[in-house]
PDB file of N, CA and C in Angstrom:
ATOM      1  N   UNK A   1      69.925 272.087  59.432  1.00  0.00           N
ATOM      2  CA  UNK A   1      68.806 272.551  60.224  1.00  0.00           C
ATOM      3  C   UNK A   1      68.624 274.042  59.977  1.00  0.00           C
ATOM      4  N   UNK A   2      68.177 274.253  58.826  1.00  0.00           N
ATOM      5  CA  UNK A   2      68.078 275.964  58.217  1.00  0.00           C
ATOM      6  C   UNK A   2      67.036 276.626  59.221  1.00  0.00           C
ATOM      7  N   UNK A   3      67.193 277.378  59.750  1.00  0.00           N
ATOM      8  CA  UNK A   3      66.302 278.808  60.364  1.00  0.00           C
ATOM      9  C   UNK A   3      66.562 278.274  62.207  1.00  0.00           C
ATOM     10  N   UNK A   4      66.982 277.605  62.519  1.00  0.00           N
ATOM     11  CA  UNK A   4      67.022 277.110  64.146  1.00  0.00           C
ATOM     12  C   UNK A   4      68.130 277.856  64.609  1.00  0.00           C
ATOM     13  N   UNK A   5      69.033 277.859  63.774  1.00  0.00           N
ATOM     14  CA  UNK A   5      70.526 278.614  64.786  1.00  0.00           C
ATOM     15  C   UNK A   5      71.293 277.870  65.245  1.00  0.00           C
ATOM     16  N   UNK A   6      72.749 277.896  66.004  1.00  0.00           N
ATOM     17  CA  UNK A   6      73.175 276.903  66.728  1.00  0.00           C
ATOM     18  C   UNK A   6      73.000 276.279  67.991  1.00  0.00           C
ATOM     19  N   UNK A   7      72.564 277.613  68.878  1.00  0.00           N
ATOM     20  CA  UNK A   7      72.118 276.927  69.959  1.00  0.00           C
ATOM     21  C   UNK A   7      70.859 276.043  70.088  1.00  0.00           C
ATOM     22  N   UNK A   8      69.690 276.164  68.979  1.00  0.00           N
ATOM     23  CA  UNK A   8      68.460 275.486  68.936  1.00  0.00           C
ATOM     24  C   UNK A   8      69.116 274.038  67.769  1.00  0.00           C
ATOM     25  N   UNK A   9      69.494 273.910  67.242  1.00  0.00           N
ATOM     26  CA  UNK A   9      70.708 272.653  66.792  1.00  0.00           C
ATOM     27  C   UNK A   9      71.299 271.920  67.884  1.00  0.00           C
ATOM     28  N   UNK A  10      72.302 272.522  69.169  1.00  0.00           N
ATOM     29  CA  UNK A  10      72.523 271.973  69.796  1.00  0.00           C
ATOM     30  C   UNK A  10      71.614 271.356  70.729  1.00  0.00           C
ATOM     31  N   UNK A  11      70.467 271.501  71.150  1.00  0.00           N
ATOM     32  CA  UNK A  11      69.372 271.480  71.797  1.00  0.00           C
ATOM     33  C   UNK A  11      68.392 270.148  71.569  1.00  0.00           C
ATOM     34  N   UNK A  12      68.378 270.814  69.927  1.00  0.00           N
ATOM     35  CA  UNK A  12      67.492 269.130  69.061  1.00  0.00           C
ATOM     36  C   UNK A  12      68.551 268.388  69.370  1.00  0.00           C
ATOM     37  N   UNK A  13      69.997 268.358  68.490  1.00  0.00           N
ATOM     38  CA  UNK A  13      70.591 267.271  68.614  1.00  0.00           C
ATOM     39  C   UNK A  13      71.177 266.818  69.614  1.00  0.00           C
ATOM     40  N   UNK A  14      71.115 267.280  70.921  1.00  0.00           N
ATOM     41  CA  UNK A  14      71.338 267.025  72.178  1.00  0.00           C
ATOM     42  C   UNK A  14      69.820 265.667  72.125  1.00  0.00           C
ATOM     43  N   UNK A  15      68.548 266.094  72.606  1.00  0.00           N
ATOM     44  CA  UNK A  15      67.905 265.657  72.195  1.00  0.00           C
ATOM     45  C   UNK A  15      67.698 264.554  71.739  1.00  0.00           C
ATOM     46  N   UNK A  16      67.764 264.116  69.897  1.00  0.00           N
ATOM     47  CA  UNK A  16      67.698 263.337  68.943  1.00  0.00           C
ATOM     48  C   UNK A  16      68.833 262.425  69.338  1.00  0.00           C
ATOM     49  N   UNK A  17      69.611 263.117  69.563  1.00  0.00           N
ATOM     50  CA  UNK A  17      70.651 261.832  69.815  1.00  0.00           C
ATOM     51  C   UNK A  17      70.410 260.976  71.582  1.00  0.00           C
ATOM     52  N   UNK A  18      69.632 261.627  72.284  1.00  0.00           N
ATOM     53  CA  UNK A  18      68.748 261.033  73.549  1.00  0.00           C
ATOM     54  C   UNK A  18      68.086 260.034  72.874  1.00  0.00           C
ATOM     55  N   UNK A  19      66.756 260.703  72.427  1.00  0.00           N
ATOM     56  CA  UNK A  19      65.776 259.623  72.129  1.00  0.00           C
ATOM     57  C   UNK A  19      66.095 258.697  71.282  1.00  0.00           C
ATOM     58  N   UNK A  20      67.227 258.635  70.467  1.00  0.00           N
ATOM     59  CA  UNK A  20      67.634 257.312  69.197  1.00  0.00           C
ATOM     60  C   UNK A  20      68.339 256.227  70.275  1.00  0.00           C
ATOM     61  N   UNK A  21      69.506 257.244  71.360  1.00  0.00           N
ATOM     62  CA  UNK A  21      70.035 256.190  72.375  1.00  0.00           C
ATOM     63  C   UNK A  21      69.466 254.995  72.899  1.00  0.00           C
ATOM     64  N   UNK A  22      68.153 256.012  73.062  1.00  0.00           N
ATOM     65  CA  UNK A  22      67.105 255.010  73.989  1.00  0.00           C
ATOM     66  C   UNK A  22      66.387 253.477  73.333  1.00  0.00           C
ATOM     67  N   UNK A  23      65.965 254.296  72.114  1.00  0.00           N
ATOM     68  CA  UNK A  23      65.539 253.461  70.934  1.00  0.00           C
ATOM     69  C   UNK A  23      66.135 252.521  70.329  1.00  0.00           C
ATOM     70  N   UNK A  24      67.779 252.492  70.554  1.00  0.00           N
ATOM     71  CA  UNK A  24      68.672 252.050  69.727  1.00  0.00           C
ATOM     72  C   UNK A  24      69.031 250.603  70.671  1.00  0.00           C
ATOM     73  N   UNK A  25      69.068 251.228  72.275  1.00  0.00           N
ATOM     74  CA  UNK A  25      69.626 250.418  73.542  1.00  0.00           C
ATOM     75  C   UNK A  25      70.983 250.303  73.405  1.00  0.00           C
ATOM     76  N   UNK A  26      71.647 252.103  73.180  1.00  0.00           N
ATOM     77  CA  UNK A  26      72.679 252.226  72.835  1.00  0.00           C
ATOM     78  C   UNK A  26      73.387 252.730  74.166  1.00  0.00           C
ATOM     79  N   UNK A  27      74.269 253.072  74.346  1.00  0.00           N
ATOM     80  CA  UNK A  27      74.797 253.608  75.619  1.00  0.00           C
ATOM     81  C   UNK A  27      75.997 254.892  75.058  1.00  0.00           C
ATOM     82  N   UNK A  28      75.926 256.171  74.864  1.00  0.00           N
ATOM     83  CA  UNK A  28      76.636 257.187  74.652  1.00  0.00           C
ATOM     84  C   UNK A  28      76.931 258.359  75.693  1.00  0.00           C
ATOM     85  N   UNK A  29      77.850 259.080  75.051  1.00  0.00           N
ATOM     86  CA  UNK A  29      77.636 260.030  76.716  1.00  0.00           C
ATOM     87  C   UNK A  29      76.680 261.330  75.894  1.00  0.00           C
ATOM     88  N   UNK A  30      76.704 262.513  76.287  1.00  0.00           N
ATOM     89  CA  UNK A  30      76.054 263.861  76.465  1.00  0.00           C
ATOM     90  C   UNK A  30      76.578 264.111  74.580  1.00  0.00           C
ATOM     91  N   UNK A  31      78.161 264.216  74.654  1.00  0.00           N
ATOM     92  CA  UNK A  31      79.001 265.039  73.455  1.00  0.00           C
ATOM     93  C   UNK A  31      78.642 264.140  72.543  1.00  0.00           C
ATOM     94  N   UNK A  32      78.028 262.634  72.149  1.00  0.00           N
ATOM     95  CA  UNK A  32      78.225 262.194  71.311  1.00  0.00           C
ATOM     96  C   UNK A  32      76.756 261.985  70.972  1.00  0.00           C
ATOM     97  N   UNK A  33      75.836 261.874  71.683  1.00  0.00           N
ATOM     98  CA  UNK A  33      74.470 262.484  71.586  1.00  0.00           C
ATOM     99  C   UNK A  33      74.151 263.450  70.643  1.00  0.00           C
ATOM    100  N   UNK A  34      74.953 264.584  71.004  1.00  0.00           N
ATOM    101  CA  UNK A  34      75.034 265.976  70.173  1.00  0.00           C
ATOM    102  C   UNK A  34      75.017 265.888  69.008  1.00  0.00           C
ATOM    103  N   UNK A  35      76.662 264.993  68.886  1.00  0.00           N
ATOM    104  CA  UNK A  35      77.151 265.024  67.262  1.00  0.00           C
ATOM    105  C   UNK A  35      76.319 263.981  66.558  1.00  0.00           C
ATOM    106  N   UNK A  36      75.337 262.819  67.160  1.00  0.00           N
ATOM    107  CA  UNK A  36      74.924 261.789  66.260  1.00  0.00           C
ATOM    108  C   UNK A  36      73.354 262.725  66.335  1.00  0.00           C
ATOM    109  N   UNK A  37      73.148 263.487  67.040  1.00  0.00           N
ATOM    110  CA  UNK A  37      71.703 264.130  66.459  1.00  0.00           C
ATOM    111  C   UNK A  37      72.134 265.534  65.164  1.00  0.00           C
ATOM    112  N   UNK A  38      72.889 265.935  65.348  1.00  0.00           N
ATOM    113  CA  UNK A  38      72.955 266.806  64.488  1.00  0.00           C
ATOM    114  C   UNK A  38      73.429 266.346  63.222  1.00  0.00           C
ATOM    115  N   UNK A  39      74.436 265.592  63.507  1.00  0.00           N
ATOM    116  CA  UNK A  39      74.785 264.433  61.959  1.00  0.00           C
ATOM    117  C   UNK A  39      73.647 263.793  61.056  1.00  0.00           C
ATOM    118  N   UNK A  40      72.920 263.157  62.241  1.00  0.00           N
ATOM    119  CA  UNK A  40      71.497 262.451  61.479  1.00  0.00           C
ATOM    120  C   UNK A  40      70.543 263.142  60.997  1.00  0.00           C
ATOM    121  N   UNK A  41      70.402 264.302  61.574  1.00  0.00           N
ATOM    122  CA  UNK A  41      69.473 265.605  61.131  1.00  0.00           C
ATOM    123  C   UNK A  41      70.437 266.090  59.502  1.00  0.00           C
ATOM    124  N   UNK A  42      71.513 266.040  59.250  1.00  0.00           N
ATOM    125  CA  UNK A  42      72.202 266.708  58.958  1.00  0.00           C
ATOM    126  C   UNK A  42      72.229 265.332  57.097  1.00  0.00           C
ATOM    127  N   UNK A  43      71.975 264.189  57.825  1.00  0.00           N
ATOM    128  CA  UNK A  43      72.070 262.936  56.860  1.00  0.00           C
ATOM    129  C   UNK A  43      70.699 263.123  55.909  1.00  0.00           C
ATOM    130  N   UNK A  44      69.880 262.922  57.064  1.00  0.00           N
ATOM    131  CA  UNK A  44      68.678 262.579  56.905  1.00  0.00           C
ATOM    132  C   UNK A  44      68.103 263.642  56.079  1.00  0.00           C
ATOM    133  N   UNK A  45      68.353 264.904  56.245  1.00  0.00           N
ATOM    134  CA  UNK A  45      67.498 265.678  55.750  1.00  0.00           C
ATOM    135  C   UNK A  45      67.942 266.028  54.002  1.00  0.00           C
ATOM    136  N   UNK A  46      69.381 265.340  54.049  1.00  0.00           N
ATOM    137  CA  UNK A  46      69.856 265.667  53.104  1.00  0.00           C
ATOM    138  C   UNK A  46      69.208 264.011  51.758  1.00  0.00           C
ATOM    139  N   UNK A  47      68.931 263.579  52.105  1.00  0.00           N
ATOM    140  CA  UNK A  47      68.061 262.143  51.957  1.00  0.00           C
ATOM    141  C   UNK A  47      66.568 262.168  51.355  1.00  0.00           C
ATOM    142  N   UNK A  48      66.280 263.699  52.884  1.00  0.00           N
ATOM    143  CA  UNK A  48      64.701 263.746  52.639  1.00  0.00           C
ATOM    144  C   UNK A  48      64.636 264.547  50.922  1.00  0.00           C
ATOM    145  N   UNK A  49      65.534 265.502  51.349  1.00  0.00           N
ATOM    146  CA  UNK A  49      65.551 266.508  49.953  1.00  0.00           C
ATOM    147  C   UNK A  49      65.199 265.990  48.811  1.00  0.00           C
ATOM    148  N   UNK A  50      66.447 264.897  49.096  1.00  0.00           N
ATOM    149  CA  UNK A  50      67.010 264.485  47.784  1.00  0.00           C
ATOM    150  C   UNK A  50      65.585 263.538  46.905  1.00  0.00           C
ATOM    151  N   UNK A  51      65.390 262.541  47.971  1.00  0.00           N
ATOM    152  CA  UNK A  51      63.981 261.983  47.760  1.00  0.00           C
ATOM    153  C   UNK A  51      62.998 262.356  46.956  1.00  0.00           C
ATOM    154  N   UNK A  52      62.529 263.474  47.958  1.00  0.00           N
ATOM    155  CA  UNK A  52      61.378 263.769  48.253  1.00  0.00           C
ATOM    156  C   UNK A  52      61.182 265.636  47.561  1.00  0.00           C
ATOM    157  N   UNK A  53      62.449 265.981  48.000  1.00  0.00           N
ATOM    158  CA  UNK A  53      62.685 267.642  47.327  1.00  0.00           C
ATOM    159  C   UNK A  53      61.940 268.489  48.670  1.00  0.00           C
ATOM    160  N   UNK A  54      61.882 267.884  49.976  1.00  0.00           N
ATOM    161  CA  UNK A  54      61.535 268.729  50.986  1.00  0.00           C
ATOM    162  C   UNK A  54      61.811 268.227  52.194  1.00  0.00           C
ATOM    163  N   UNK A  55      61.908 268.882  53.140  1.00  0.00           N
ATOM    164  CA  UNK A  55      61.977 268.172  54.327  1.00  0.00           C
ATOM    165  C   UNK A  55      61.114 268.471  55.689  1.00  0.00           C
ATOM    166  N   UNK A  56      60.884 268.090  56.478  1.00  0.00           N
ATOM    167  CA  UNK A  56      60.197 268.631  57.788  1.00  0.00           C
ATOM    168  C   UNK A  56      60.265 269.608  58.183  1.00  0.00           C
ATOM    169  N   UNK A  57      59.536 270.630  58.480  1.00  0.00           N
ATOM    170  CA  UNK A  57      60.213 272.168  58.912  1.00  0.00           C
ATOM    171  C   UNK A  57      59.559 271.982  60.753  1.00  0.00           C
ATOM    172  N   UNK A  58      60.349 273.455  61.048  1.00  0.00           N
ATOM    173  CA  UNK A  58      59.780 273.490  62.394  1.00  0.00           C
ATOM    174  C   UNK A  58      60.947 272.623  63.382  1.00  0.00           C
ATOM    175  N   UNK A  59      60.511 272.831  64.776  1.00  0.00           N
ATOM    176  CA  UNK A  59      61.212 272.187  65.743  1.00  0.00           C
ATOM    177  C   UNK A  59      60.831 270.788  65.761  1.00  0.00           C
ATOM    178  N   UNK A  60      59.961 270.584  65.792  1.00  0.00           N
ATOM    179  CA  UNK A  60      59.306 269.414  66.061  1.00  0.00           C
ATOM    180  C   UNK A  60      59.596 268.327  64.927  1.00  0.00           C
ATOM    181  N   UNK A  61      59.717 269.160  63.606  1.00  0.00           N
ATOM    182  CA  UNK A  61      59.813 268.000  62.544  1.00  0.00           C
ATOM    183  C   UNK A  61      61.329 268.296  62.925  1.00  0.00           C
ATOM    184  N   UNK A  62      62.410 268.986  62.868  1.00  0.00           N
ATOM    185  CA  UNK A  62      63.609 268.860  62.825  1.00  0.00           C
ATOM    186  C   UNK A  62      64.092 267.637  63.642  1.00  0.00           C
ATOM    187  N   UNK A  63      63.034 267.555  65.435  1.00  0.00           N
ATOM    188  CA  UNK A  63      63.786 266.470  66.129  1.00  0.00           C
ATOM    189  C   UNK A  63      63.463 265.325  65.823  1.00  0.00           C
ATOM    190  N   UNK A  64      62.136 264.827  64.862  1.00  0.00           N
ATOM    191  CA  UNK A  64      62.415 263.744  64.347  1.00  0.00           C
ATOM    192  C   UNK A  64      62.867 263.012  63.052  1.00  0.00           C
ATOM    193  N   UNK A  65      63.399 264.178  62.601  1.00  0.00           N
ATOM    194  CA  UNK A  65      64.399 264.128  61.615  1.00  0.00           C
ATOM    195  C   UNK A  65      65.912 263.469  62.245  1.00  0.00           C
ATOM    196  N   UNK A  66      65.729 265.001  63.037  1.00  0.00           N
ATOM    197  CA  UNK A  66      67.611 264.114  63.809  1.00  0.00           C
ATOM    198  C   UNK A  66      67.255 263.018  64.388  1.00  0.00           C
ATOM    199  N   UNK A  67      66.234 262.348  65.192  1.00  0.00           N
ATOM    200  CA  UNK A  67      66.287 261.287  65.774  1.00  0.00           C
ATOM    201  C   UNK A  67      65.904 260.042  65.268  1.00  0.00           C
ATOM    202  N   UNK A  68      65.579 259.810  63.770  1.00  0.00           N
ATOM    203  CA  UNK A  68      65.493 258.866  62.504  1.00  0.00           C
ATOM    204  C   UNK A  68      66.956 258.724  62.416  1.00  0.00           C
ATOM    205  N   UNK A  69      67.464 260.176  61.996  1.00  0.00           N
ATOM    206  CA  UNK A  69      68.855 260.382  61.249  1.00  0.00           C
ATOM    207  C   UNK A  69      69.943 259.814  62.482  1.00  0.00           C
ATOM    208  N   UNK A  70      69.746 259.747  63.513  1.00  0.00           N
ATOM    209  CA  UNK A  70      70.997 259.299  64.559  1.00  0.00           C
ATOM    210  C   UNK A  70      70.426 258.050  64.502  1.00  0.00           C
ATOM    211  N   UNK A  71      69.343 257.356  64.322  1.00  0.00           N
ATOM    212  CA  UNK A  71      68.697 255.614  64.585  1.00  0.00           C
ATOM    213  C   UNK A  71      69.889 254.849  63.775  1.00  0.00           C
ATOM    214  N   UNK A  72      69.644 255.844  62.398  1.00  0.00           N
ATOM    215  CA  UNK A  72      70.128 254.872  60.965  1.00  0.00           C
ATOM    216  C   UNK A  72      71.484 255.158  61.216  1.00  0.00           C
ATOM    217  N   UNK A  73      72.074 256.230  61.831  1.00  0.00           N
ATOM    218  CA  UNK A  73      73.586 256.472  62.016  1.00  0.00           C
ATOM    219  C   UNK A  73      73.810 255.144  62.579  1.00  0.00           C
ATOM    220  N   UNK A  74      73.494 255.010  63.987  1.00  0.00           N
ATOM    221  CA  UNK A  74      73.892 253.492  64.794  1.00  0.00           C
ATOM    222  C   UNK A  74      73.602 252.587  64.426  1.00  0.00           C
ATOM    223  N   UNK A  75      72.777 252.387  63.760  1.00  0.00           N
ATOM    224  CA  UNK A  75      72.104 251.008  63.095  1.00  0.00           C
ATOM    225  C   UNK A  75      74.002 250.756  61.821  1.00  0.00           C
ATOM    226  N   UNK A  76      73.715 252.007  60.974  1.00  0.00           N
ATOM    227  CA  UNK A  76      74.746 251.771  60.043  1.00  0.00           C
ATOM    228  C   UNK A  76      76.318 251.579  60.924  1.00  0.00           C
ATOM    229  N   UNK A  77      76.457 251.871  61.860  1.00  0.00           N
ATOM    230  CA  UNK A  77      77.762 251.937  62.538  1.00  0.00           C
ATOM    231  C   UNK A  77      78.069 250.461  62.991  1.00  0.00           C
ATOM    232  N   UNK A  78      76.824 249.870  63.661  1.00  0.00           N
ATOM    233  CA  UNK A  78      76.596 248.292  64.215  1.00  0.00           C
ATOM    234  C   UNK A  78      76.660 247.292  63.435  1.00  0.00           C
ATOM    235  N   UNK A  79      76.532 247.913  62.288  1.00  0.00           N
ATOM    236  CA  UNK A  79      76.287 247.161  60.780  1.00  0.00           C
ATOM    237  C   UNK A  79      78.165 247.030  60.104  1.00  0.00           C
ATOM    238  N   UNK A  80      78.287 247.946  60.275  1.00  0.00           N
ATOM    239  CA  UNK A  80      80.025 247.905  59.689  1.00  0.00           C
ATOM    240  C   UNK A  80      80.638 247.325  60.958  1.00  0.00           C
ATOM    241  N   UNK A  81      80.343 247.231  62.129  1.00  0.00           N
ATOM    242  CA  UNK A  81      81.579 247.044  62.749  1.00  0.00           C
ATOM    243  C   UNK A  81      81.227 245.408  63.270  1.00  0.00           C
ATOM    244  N   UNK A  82      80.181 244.771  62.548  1.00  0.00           N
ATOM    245  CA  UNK A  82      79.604 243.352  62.837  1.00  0.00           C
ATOM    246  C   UNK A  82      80.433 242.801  61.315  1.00  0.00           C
ATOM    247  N   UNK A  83      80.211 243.211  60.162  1.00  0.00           N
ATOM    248  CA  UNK A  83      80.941 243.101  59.149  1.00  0.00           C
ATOM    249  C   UNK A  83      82.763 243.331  59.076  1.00  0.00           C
ATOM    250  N   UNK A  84      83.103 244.105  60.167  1.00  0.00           N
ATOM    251  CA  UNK A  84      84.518 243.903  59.772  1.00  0.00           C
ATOM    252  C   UNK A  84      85.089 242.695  60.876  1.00  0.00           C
ATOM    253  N   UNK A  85      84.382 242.176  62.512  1.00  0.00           N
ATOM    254  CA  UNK A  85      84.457 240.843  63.523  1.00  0.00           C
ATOM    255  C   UNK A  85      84.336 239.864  62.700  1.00  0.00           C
ATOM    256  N   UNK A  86      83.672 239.735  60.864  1.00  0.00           N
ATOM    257  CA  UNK A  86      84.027 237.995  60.630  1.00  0.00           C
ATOM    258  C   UNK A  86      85.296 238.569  59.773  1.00  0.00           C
TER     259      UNK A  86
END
């Protein structure tokens, strides 16, 4: 999340990792919110780059960056841990 800082990082990915919870019908607390919005911001954008060679700028594109990037985090987490129960 280049030019935001940490406290505006903690903020989105406080955030991003809210609105994916919600989206997801996941249940997390506050701290893990944090780390799956800033991770997914942190996935995702590295994805978008790579893709695309740019990514969303601004606050606004950052939180739905992190909050794509925390969706596919849980989606991928639900996905391995359904694959290792058979």
């Amino acid at each position: 999340m280049t030019g935001i800082g940490w406290i505006g990082s903690l903020i989105i990915g406080a955030l991003a990792g809210w609105i994916a919870e919600k989206i997801m019908k996941s249940d997390q607390g506050l701290f893990m919110n944090i780390v799956l919005g800033i991770v997914g911001a942190v996935v995702l954008n590295w994805l978008l780059v790579a893709v695309f060679g740019t990514t969303l700028g601004g606050w606004i594109g950052q939180l739905i960056v992190a909050a794509a990037g925390a969706c596919l985090l849980i989606f991928t987490v639900r996905l391995l841990r359904q694959k290792n129960l058979r």
